[in-house]
Protein backbone atom coordinates (compact mmCIF):
# COMPACT_ATOMS: atom_id res chain seq x y z
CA UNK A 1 -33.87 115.99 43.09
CA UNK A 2 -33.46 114.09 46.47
CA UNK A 3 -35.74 111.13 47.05
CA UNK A 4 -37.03 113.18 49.92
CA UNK A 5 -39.01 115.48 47.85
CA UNK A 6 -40.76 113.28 45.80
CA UNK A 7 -42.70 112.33 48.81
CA UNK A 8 -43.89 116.03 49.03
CA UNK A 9 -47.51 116.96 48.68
CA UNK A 10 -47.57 120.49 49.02
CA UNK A 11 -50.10 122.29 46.69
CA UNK A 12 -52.17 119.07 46.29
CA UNK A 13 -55.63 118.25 47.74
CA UNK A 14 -56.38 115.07 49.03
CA UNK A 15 -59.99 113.64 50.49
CA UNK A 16 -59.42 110.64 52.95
CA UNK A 17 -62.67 109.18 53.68
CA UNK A 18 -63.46 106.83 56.82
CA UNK A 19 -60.37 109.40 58.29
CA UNK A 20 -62.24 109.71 62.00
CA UNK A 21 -60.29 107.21 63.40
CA UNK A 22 -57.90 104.18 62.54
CA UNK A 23 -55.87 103.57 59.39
CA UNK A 24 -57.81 106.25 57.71
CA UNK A 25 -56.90 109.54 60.73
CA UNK A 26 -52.97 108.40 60.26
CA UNK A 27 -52.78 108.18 56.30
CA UNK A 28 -54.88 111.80 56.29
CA UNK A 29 -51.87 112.36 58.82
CA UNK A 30 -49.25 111.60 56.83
CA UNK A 31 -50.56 113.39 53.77
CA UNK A 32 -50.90 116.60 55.44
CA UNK A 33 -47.57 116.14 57.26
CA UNK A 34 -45.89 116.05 53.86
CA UNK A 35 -47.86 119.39 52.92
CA UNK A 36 -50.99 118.65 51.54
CA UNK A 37 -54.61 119.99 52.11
CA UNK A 38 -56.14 117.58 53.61
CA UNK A 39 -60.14 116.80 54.06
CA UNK A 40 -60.92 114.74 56.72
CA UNK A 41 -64.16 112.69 56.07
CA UNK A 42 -66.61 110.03 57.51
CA UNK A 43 -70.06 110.14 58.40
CA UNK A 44 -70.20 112.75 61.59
CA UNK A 45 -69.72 116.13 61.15
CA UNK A 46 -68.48 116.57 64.98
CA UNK A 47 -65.73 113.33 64.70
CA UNK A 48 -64.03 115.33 61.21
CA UNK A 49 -64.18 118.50 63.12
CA UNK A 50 -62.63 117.12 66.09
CA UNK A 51 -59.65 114.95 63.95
CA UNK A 52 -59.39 118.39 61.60
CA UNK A 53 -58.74 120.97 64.69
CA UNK A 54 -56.24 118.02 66.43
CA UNK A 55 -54.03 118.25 62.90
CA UNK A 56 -54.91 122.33 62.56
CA UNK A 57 -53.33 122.71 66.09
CA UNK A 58 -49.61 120.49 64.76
CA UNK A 59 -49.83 123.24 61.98
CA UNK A 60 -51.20 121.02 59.54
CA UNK A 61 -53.93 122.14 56.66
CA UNK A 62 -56.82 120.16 57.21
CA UNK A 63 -60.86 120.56 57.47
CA UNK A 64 -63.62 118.36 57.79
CA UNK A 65 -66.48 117.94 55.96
CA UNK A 66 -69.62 114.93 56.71
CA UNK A 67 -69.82 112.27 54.24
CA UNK A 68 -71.94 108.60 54.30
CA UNK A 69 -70.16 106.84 51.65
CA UNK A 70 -73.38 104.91 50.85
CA UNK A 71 -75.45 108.17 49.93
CA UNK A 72 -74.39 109.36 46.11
CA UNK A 73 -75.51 112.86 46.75
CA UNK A 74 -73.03 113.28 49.78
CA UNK A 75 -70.54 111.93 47.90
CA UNK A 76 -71.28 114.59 45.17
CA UNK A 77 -71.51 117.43 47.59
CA UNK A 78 -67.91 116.32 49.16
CA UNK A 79 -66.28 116.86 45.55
CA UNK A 80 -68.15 119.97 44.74
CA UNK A 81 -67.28 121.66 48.91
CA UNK A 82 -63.43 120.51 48.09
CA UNK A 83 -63.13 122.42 44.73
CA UNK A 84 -65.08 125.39 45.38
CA UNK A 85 -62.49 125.64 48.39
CA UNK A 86 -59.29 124.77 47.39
CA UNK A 87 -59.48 124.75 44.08
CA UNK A 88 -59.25 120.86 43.05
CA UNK A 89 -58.69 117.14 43.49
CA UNK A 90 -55.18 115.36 43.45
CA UNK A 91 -55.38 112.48 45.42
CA UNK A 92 -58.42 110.30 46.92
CA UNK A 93 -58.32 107.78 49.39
CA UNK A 94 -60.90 105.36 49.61
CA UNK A 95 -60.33 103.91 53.04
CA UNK A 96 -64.61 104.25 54.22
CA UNK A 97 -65.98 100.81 54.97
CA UNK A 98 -69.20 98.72 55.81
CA UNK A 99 -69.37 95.47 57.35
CA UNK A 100 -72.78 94.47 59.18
CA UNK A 101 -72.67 91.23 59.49
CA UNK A 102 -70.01 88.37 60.29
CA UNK A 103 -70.82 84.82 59.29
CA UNK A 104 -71.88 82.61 56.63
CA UNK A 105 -73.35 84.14 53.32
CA UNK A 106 -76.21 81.65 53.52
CA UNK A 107 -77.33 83.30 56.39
CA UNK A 108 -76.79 87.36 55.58
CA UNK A 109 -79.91 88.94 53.80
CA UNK A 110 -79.79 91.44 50.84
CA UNK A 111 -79.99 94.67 53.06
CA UNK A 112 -76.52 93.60 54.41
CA UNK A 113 -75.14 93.06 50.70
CA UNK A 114 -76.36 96.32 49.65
CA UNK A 115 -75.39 98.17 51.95
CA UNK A 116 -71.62 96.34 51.42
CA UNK A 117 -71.19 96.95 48.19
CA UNK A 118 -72.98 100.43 48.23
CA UNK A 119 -70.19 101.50 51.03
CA UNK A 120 -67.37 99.42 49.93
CA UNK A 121 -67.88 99.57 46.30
CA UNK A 122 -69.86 101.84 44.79
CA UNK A 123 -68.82 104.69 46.60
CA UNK A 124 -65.81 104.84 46.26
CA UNK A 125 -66.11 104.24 42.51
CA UNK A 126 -68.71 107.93 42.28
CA UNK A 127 -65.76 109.52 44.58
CA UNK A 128 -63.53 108.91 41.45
CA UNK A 129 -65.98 109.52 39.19
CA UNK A 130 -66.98 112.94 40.61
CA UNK A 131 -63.24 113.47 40.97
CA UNK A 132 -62.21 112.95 37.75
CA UNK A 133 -62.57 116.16 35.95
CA UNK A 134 -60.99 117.82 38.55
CA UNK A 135 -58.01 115.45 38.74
CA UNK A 136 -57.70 115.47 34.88
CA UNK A 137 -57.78 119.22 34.50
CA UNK A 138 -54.97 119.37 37.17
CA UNK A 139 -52.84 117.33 35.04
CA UNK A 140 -53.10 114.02 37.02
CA UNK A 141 -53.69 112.38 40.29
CA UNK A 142 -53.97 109.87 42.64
CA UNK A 143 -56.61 107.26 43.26
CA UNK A 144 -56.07 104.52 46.18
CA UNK A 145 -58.36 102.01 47.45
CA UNK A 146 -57.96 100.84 50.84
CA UNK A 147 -58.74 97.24 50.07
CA UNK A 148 -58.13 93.78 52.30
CA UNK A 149 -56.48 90.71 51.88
CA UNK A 150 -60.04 89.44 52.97
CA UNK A 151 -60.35 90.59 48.89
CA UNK A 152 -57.37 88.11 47.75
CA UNK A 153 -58.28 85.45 50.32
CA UNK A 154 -61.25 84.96 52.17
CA UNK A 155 -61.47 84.11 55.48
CA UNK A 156 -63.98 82.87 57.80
CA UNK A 157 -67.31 84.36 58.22
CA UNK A 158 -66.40 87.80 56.12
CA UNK A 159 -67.73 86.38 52.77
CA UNK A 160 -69.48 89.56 51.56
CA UNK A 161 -67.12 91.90 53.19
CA UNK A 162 -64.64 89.78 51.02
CA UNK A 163 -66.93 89.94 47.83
CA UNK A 164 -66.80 93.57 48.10
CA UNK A 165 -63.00 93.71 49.02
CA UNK A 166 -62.38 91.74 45.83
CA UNK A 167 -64.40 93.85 43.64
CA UNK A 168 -62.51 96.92 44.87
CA UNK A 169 -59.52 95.57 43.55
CA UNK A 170 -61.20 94.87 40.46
CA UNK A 171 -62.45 98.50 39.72
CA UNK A 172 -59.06 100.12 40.86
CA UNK A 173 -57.13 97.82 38.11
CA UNK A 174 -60.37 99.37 35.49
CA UNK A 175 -59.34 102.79 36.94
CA UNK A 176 -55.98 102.48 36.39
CA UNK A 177 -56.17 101.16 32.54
CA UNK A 178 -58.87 103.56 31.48
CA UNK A 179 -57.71 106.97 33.19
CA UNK A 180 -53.74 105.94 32.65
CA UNK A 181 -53.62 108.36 29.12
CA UNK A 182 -54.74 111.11 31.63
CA UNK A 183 -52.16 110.76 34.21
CA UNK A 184 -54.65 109.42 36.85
CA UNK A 185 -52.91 106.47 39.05
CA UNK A 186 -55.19 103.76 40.86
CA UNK A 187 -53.37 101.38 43.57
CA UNK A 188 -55.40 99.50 46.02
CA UNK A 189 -53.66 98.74 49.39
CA UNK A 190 -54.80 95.26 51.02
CA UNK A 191 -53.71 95.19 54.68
CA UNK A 192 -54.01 92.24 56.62
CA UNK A 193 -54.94 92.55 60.62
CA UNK A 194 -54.72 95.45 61.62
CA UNK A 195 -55.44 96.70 65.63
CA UNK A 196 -58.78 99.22 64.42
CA UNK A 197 -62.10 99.30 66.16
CA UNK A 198 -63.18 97.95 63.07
CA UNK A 199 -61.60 94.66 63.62
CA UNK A 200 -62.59 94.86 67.09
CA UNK A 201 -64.35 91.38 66.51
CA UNK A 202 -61.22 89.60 65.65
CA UNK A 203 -58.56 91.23 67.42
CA UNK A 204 -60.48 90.19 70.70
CA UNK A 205 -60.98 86.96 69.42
CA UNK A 206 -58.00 84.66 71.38
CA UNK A 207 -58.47 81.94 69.04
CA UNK A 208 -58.64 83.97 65.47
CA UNK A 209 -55.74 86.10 66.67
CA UNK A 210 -53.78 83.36 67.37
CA UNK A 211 -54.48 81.21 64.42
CA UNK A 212 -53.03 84.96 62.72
CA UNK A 213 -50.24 85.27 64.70
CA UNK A 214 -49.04 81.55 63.53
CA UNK A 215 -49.87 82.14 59.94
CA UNK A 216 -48.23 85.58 59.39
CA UNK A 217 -44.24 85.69 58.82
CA UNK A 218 -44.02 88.70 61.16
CA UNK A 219 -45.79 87.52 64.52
CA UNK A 220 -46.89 91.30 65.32
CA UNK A 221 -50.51 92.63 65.31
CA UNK A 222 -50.26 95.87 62.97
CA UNK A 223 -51.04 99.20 64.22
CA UNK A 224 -52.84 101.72 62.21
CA UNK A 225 -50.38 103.90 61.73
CA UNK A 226 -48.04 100.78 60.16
CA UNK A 227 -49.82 101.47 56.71
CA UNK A 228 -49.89 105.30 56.39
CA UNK A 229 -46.29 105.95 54.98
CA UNK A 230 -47.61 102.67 52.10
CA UNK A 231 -50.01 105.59 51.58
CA UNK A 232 -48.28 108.08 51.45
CA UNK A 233 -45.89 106.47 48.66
CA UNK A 234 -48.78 105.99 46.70
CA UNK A 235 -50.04 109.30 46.55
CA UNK A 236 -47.06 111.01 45.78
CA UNK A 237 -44.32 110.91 43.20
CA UNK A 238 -42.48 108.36 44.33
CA UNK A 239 -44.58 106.17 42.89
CA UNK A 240 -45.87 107.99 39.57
CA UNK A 241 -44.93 104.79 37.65
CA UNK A 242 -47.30 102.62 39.83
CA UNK A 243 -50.26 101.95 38.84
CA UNK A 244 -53.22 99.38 39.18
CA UNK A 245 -50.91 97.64 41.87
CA UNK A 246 -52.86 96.00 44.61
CA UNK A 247 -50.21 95.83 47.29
CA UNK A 248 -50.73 93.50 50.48
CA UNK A 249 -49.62 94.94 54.01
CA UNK A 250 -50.28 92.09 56.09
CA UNK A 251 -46.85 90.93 57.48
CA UNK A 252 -46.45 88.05 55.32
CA UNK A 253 -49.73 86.44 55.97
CA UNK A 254 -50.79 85.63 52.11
CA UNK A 255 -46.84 84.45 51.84
């Protein structure tokens, strides 16, 4: 076989959550570029539908279907749409996030912790969970956490965000050890700065973006797109002896 077509995903399903916009619309890209069903998912029914018809129209298999990664039944009723449709689960990416507040922890209340670790953590663990039977009767898949190096190393005034970051990596490296004998991978990616609304905050920050800029080895501010194909490797075959990896994509800035 040619290295090529171990990166092929046709027949699988894949759910990409937070996949509106950013690093989560170009990994559900890339997976449905290399043949897979894709489900597009994030909170609004009309921003899936609109990312879903933009990858129907380049030929691509995709739908959309509403999901707020903080609210357990949604999460159930995502598993339950994608198997009565196509079938089954292969590959999950975790890539929804929360982060309301920006500062120090002594100063963030418990409504912004739970709501953290509700979006950040604990979803994406019942996505897996719900997944599982599905994944296991399919002999296998693919589980990867979109992580942050704000998870290896925090930075300032993301403490929580970083508390829940860490934990993420935590409960992929569980994952990966208990659902190993059942073919079922975990990786978690950590990217560094990346150029997302999400990091709005800091990208427009002059003095944070420099202080990046000097730290990283490669002076570049990522683009979302720069960690879709490290997704891509991770959901396919090319990696089927990786597992419980948490792999940083932040251009040398934890070097």
């Amino acid at each position: 076989m040619e290295i090529s077509e171990k990166f092929r995903l046709e027949g699988k399903v894949a759910i990409v959550t937070g996949a509106s916009k950013g690093i989560g619309k170009f990994m559900a890209m890339a997976l449905a570029q290399q043949g897979a069903q894709v489900i597009v998912s994030s909170r609004k029914l009309e921003a899936v539908s609109s990312v879903a018809d933009e990858f129907v129209a380049m030929e691509l298999k995709a739908i959309g279907i509403a999901c707020h990664m903080g609210d357990d039944a949604q999460i159930k009723a995502l598993v339950d749409s994608t198997v009565e449709q196509f079938g089954g689960i292969d590959i999950i990416v975790n890539n929804a996030a929360a982060n309301p507040v920006f500062g120090p922890v002594q100063d963030a209340g418990d409504d912004a912790f739970d709501k953290i670790m509700d979006v950040n953590v604990k979803g994406p663990l019942n996505l897996a969970k719900y997944a599982y039977d599905s994944m296991k009767s399919r002999g296998g898949g693919s589980v990867i956490n979109i992580s942050s190096i704000e998870g290896i190393t925090p930075g300032q005034g993301l403490g929580l965000y970083s508390v829940s970051k860490a934990a993420l990596i935590q409960l992929t490296k569980v994952l990966a050890r208990e659902w190993g004998p059942d073919n079922i991978r975990a990786n978690a990616i950590c990217p560094g700065l990346i150029d997302t609304k999400f990091s709005e905050a800091l990208t427009s920050n002059e003095k944070i973006l420099k202080m990046v800029m000097m730290k990283q080895a490669l002076p570049m501010l990522a683009q979302p797109e720069d960690i879709a194909g490290l997704a891509l490797f991770l959901a396919s075959d090319a990696s089927k002896f990786i597992t419980g990896a948490a792999i940083t994509a932040d251009g040398g800035f934890t070097v």
